[in-house]
Protein backbone atom coordinates (compact mmCIF):
# COMPACT_ATOMS: atom_id res chain seq x y z
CA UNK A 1 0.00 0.00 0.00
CA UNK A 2 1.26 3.56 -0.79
CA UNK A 3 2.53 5.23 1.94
CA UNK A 4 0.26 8.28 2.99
CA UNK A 5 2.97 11.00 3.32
CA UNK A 6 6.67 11.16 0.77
CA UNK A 7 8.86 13.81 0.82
CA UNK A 8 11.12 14.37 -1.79
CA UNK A 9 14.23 17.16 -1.33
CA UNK A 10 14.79 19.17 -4.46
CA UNK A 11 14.62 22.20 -6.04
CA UNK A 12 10.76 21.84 -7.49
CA UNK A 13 10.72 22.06 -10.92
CA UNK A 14 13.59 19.09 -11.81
CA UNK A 15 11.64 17.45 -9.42
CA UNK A 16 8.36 17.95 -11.25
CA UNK A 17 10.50 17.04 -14.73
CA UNK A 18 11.39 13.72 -12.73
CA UNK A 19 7.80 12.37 -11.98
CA UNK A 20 6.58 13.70 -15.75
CA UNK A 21 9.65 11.04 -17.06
CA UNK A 22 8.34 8.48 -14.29
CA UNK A 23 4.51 9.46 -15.73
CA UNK A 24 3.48 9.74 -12.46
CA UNK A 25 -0.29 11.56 -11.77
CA UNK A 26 -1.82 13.44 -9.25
CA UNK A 27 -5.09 14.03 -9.23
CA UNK A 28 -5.16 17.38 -6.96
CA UNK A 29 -2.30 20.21 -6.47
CA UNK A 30 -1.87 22.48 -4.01
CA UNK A 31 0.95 24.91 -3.55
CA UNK A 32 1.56 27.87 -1.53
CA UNK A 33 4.81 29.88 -3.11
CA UNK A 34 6.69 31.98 -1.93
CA UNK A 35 4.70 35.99 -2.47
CA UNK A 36 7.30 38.44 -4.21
CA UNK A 37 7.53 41.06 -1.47
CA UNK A 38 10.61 42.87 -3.00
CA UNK A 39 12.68 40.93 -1.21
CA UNK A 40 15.50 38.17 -2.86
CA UNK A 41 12.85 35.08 -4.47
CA UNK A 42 14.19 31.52 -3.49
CA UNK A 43 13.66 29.91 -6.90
CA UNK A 44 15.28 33.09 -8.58
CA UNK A 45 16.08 30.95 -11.54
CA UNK A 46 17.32 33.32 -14.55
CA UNK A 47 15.04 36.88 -13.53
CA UNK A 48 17.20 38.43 -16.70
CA UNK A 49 15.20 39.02 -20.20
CA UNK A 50 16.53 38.02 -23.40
CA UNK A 51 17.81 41.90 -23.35
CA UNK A 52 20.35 40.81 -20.68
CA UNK A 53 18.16 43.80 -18.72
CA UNK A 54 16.89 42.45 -15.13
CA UNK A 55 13.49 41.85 -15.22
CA UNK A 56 11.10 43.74 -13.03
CA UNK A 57 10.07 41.54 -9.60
CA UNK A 58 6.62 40.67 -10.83
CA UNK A 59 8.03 39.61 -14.86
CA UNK A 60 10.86 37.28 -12.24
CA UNK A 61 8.01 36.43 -10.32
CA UNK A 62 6.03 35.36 -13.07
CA UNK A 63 9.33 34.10 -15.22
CA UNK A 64 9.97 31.51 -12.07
CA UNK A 65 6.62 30.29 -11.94
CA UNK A 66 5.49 29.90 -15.36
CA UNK A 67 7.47 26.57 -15.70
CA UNK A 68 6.39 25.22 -12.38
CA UNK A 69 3.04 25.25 -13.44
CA UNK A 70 3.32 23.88 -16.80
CA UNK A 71 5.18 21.13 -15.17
CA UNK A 72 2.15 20.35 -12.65
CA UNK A 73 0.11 20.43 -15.34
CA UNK A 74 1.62 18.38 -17.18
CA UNK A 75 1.31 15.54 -13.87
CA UNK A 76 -2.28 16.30 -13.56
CA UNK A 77 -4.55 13.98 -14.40
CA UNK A 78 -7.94 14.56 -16.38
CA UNK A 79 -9.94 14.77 -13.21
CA UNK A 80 -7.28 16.84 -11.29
CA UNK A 81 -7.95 19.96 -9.79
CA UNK A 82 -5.29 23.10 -8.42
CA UNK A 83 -5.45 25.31 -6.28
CA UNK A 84 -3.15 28.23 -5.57
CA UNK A 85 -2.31 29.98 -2.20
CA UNK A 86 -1.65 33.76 -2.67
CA UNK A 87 -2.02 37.23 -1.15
CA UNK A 88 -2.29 40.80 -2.82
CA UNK A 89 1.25 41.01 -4.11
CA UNK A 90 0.84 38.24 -7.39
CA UNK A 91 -3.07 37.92 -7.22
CA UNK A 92 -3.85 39.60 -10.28
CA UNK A 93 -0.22 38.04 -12.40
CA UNK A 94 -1.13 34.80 -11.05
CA UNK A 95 -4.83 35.08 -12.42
CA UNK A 96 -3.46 35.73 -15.76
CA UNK A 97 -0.77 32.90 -16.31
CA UNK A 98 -3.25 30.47 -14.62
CA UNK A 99 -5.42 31.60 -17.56
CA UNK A 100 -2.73 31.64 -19.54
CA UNK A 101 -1.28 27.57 -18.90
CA UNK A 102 -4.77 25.83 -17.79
CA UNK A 103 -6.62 27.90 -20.48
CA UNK A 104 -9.76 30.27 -19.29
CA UNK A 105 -11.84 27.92 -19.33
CA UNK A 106 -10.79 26.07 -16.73
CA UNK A 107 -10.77 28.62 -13.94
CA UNK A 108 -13.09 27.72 -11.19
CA UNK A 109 -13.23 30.37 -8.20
CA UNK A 110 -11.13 32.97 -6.61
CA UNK A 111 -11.51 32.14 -2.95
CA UNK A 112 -10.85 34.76 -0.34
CA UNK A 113 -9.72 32.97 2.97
CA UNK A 114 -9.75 34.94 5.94
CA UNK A 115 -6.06 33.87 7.98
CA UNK A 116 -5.46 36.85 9.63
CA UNK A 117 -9.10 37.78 11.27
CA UNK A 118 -7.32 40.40 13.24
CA UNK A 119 -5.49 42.28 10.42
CA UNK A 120 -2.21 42.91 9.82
CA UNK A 121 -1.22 45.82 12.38
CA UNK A 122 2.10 46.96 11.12
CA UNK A 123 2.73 49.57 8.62
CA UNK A 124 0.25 51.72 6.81
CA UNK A 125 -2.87 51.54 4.81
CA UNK A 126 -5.80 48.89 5.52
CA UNK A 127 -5.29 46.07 8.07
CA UNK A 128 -5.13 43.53 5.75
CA UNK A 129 -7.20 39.88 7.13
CA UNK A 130 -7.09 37.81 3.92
CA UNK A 131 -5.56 36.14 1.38
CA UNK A 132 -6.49 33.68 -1.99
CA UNK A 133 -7.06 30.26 -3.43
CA UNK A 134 -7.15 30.64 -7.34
CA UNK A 135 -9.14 27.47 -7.92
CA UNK A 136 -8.53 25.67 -12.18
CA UNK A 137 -9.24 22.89 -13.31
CA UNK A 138 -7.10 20.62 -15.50
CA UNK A 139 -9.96 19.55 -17.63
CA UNK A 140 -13.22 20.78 -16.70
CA UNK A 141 -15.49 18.21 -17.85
CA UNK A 142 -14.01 15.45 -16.14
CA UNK A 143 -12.60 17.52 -13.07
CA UNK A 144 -13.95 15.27 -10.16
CA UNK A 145 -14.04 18.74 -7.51
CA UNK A 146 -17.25 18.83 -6.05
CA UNK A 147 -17.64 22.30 -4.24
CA UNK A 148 -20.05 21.83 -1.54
CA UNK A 149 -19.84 20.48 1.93
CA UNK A 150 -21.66 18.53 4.18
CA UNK A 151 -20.04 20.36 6.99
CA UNK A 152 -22.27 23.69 5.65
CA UNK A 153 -25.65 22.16 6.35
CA UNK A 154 -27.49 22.70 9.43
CA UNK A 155 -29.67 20.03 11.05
CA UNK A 156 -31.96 22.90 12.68
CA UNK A 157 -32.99 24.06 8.89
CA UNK A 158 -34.70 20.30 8.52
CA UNK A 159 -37.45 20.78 12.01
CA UNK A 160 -40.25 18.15 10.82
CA UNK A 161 -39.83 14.16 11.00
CA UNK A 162 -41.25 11.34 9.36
CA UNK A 163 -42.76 8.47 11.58
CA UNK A 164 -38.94 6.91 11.02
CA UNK A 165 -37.63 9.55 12.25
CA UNK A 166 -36.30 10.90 8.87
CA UNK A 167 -35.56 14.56 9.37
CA UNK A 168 -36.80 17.07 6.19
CA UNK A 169 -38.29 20.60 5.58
CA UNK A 170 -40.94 21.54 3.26
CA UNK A 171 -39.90 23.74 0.86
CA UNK A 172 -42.77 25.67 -1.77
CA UNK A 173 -42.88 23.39 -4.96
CA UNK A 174 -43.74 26.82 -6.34
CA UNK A 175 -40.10 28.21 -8.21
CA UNK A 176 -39.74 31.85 -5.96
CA UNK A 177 -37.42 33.00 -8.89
CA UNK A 178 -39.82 35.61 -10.86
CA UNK A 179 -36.93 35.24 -13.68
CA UNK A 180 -39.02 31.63 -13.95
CA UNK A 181 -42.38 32.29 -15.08
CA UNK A 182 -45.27 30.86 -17.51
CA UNK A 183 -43.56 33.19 -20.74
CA UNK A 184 -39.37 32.37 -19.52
CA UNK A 185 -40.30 28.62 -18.75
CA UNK A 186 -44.37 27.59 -20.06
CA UNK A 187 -43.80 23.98 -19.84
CA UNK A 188 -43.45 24.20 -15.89
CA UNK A 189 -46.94 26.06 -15.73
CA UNK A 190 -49.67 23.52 -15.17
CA UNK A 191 -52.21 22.44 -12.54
CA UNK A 192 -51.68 19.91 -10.21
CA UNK A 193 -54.40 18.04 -7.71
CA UNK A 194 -53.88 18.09 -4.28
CA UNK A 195 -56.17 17.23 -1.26
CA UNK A 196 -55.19 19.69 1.98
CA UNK A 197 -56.48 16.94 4.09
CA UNK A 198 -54.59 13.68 3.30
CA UNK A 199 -51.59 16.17 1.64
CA UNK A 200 -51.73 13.53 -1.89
CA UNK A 201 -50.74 15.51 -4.82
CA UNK A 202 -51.10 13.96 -8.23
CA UNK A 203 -50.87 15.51 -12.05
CA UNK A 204 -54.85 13.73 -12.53
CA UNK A 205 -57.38 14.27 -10.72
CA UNK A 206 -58.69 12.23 -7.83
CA UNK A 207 -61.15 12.21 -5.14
CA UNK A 208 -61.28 14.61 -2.68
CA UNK A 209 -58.34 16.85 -4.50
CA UNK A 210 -58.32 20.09 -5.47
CA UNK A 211 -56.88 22.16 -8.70
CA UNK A 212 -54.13 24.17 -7.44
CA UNK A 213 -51.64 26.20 -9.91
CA UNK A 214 -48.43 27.91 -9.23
CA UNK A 215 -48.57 31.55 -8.54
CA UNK A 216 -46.65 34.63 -6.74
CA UNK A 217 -47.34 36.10 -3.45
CA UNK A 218 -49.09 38.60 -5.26
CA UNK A 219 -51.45 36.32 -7.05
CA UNK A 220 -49.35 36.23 -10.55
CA UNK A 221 -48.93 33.27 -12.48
CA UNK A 222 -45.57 31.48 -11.74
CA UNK A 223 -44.21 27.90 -12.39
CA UNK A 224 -43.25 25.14 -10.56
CA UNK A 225 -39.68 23.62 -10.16
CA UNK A 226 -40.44 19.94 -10.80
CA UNK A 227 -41.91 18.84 -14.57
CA UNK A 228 -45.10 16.74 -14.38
CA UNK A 229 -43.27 13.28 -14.92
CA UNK A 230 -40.81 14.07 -11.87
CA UNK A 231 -44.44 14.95 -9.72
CA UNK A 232 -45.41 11.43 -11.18
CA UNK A 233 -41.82 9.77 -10.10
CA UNK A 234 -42.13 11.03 -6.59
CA UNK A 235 -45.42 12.20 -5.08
CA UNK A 236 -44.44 10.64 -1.59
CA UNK A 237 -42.15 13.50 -1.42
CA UNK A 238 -44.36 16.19 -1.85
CA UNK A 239 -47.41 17.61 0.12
CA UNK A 240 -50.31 19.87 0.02
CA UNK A 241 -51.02 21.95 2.43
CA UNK A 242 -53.58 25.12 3.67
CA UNK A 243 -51.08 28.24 4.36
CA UNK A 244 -52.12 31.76 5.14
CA UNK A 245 -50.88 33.73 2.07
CA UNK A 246 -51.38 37.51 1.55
CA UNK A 247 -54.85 37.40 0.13
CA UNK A 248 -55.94 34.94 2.61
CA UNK A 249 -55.84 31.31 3.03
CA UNK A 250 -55.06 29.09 -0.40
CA UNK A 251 -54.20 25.95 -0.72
CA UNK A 252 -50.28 25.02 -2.31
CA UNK A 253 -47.17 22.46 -2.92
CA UNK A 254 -44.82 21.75 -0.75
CA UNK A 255 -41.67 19.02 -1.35
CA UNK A 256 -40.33 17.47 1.26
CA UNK A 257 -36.54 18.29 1.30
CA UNK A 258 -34.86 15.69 3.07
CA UNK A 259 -31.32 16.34 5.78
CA UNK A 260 -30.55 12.58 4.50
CA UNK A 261 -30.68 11.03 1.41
CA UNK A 262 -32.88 6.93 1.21
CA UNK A 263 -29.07 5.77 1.13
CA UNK A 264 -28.09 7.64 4.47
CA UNK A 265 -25.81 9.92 2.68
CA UNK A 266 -25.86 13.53 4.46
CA UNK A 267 -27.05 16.30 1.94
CA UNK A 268 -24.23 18.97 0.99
CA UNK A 269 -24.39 22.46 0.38
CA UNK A 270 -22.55 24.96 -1.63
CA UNK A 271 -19.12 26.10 -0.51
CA UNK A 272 -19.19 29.73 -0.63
CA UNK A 273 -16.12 31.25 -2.06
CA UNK A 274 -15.19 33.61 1.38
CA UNK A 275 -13.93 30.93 3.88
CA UNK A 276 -13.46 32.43 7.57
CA UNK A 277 -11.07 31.63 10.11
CA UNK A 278 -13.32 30.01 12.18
CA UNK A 279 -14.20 27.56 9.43
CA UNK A 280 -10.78 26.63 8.27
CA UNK A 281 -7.96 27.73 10.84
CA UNK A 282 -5.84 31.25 10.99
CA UNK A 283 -2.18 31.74 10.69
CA UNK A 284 -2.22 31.54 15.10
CA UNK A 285 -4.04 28.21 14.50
CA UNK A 286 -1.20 26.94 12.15
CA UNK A 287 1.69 28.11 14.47
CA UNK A 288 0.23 26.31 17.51
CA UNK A 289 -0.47 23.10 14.71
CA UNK A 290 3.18 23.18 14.10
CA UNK A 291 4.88 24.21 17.43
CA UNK A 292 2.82 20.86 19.18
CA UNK A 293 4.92 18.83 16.78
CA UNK A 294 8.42 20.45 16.16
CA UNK A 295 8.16 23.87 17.69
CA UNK A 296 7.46 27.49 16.21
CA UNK A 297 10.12 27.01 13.39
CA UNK A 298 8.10 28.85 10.73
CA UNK A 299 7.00 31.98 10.15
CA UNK A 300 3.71 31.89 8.23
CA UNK A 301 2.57 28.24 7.93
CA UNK A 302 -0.99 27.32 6.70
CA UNK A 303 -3.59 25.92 8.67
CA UNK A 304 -4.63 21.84 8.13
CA UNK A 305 -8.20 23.25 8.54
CA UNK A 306 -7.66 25.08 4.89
CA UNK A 307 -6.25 22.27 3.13
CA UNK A 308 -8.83 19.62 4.43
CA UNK A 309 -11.65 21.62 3.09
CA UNK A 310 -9.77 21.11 0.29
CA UNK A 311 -9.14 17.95 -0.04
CA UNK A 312 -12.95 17.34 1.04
CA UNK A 313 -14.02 19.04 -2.15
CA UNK A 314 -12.22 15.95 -4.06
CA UNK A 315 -12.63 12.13 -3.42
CA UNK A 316 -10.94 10.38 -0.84
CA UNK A 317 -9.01 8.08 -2.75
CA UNK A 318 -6.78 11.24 -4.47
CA UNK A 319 -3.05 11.76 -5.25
CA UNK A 320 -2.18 14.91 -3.57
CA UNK A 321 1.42 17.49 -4.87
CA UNK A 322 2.13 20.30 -3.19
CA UNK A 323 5.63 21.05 -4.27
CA UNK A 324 6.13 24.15 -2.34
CA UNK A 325 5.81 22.12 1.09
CA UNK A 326 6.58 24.92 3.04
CA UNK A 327 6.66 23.19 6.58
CA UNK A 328 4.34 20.65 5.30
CA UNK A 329 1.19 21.93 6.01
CA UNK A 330 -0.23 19.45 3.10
CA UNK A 331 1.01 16.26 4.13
CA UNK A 332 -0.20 16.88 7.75
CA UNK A 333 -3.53 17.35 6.32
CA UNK A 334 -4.23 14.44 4.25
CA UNK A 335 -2.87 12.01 7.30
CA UNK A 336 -5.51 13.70 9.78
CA UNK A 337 -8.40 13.43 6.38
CA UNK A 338 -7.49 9.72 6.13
CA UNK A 339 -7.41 9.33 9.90
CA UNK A 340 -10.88 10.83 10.37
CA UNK A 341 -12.67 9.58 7.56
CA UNK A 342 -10.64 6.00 6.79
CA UNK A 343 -10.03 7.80 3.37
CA UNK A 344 -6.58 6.09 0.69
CA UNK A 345 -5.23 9.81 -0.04
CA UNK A 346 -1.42 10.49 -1.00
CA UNK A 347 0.58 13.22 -0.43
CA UNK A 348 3.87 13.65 -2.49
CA UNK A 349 5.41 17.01 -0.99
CA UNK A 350 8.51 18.71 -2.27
CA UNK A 351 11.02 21.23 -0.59
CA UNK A 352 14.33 22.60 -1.65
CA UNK A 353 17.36 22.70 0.98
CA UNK A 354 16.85 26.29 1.07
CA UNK A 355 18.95 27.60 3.89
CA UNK A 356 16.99 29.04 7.25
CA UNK A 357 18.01 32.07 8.49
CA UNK A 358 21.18 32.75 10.43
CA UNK A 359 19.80 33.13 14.27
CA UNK A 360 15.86 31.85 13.89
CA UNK A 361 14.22 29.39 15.83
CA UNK A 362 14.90 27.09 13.12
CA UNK A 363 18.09 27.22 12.70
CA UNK A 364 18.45 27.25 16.93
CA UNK A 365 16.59 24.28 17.25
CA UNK A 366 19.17 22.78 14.26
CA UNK A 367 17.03 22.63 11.44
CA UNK A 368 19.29 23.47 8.56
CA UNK A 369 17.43 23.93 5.62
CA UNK A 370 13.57 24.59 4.77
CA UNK A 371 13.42 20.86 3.78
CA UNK A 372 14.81 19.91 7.21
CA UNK A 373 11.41 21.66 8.97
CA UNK A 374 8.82 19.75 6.14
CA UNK A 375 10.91 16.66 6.88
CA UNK A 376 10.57 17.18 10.80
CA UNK A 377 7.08 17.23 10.91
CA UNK A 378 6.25 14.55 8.37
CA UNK A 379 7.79 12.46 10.58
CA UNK A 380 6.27 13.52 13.66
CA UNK A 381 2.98 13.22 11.82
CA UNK A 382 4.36 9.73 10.83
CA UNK A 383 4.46 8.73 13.90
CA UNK A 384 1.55 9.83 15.76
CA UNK A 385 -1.11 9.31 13.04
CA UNK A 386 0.75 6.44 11.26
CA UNK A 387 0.35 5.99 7.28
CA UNK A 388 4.25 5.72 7.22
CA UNK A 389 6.56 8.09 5.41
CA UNK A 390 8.80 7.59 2.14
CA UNK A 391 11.93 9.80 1.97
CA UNK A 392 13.55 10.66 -1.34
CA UNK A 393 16.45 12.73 -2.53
């Protein structure tokens, strides 16, 4: 069985060249590179133009990445998904060579995650409280990402019960959208029978029913949301029912919108595209995450709360790359997702031996390199949630 967590050392993109000549494929990518602040770029790569000039820090940024990305692409397989960690600094160059590699077409969100819910206090201008997750496809007609969550839907929306116990809702079979109406959609305009008393609906009449059409608040025509051979498939979930509407009592439609589906499976809702720190973790979260297994040896690591929301938007059998590992937010994640949930998810995670710096808490606790911190707490990880852990060079 493949080992849940391997870390390879090496700078990224001959790495990335490596498992293209192996034909290796992941089926979800997440990265979180380093954000051109002005300051020297680790993967600095050749930031001259064919001029000889030196390129401006967003062209270098841009000139460094560019291959890195075509390279992940180029692992990805048909049903893979990316996503990209970034603040303010790239957001808008990053948009356009995502465009530019995946194609348009495969963009999928812009997510705003909220890591800092405090703001940033130092230096001038706005207090600054989020970041972004530039969301693409690799192809999006077979891209398995399913944004929603079941961890969105709340059991208190679903008050009424079946006589199994079956929690559900009723929601108005009536479509509330006045974009929907008998001119935009005239098929879905049509009586149905329903008897207030018994609450059987039927597209024929029957005993003891009653002709009820779709229409507004206001007493315009509308439409329903279900065709008349979907009313025919399921009439057990549907009702009819006396309500008090504005010109008095009428009788209407109701389905019965279920919290679980016949097969047990909880319902899932939409992810929205602002996630909050309470949802998914803040950079303090991600410190404390990191200093209970090796200490507080890096500066700005992600939260695993972030990256298993991602990885629950894919299925839980998925090859997961993240080849900036950073201090291996990633492959922390996917061992707690396969912990929880008895999932088969991978995690290949790539660092460089970039040096730390002279006099941090890294290099005082005699971590070396970057690599040396993702290594650390693989292994920790490793060792307290199992899954083993494949080192490479």
């Amino acid at each position: 069985m493949e080992p849940w967590n391997t870390f390879v050392e090496g700078d990224n993109l001959e790495v990335l060249r490596r498992l293209e000549q192996r034909e290796e494929v992941f089926d979800l990518v997440y990265i979180d590179p380093p954000y051109n602040t002005g300051n020297d770029f680790a993967y600095a790569d050749d930031i001259r133009g064919a001029d000889g000039r030196r390129r401006g820090r967003h062209e270098a940024w841009v000139a460094v990445m560019r291959p890195r990305l075509e390279a992940a692409r180029a692992v990805m397989s048909a049903r893979a998904a990316i996503y990209v960690s970034i603040d303010d600094n790239e957001a808008a160059y990053l948009r356009l060579l995502l465009d530019d590699v995946f194609g348009e077409e495969c963009f999928l969100a812009q997510i705003v995650v909220n890591l800092n819910p405090k703001g940033r206090q130092l230096g001038g201008g706005f207090a600054t409280s989020h970041e972004y997750l530039l969301v693409y496809a690799r192809d999006p007609r077979a891209c398995a990402l399913d944004a929603s969550s079941p961890d969105l839907v709340d059991e208190r929306d679903f008050p009424l019960a079946d006589a199994n116990g079956r929690r559900y809702r009723h929601l108005p079979l009536r479509n509330t959208n006045k974009k929907f109406n008998p001119v935009t959609a005239p098929t879905l305009h049509f009586a149905v029978y329903g008897d207030p008393e018994s609450g059987r609906v039927a597209t024929v009449p029957f005993d003891g029913a009653v002709e009820v059409t779709p229409v507004f608040g206001d007493g315009r025509p509308a439409v329903w949301r279900w065709s008349r051979p979907l009313i025919d498939q399921r009439p057990d979930d549907l009702v009819c029912r006396r309500i008090a509407g504005r010109r008095g009592e009428r009788v209407d439609v109701f389905q019965r919108d279920w919290l679980h589906g016949l097969d047990g499976r909880t319902r899932r809702k939409k992810l929205r595209t602002i996630w909050l720190a309470e949802e998914v973790g803040s950079t303090d979260t991600a410190v404390a995450e990191l200093k209970a297994l090796v200490g507080h040896v890096f500066e700005s690591p992600k939260p695993t709360g972030l990256i298993r929301r991602i990885l629950a938007t894919m299925p839980h059998d998925v090859r997961v790359l993240d080849f900036f590992a950073g201090s291996g937010t990633t492959g922390h994640a996917v061992a707690l997702a396969n912990a929880a949930d008895g999932g088969t998810r991978s995690c290949v995670s790539v660092n460089s031996a970039e040096p730390t710096r002279p006099g941090s808490n890294a290099a005082n606790a005699g971590l070396a390199t970057v690599a040396d911190i993702t290594r650390a707490r693989l292994r920790a990880v490793a060792a307290g949630l199992g899954g083993g852990l494949d080192e490479q060079l």
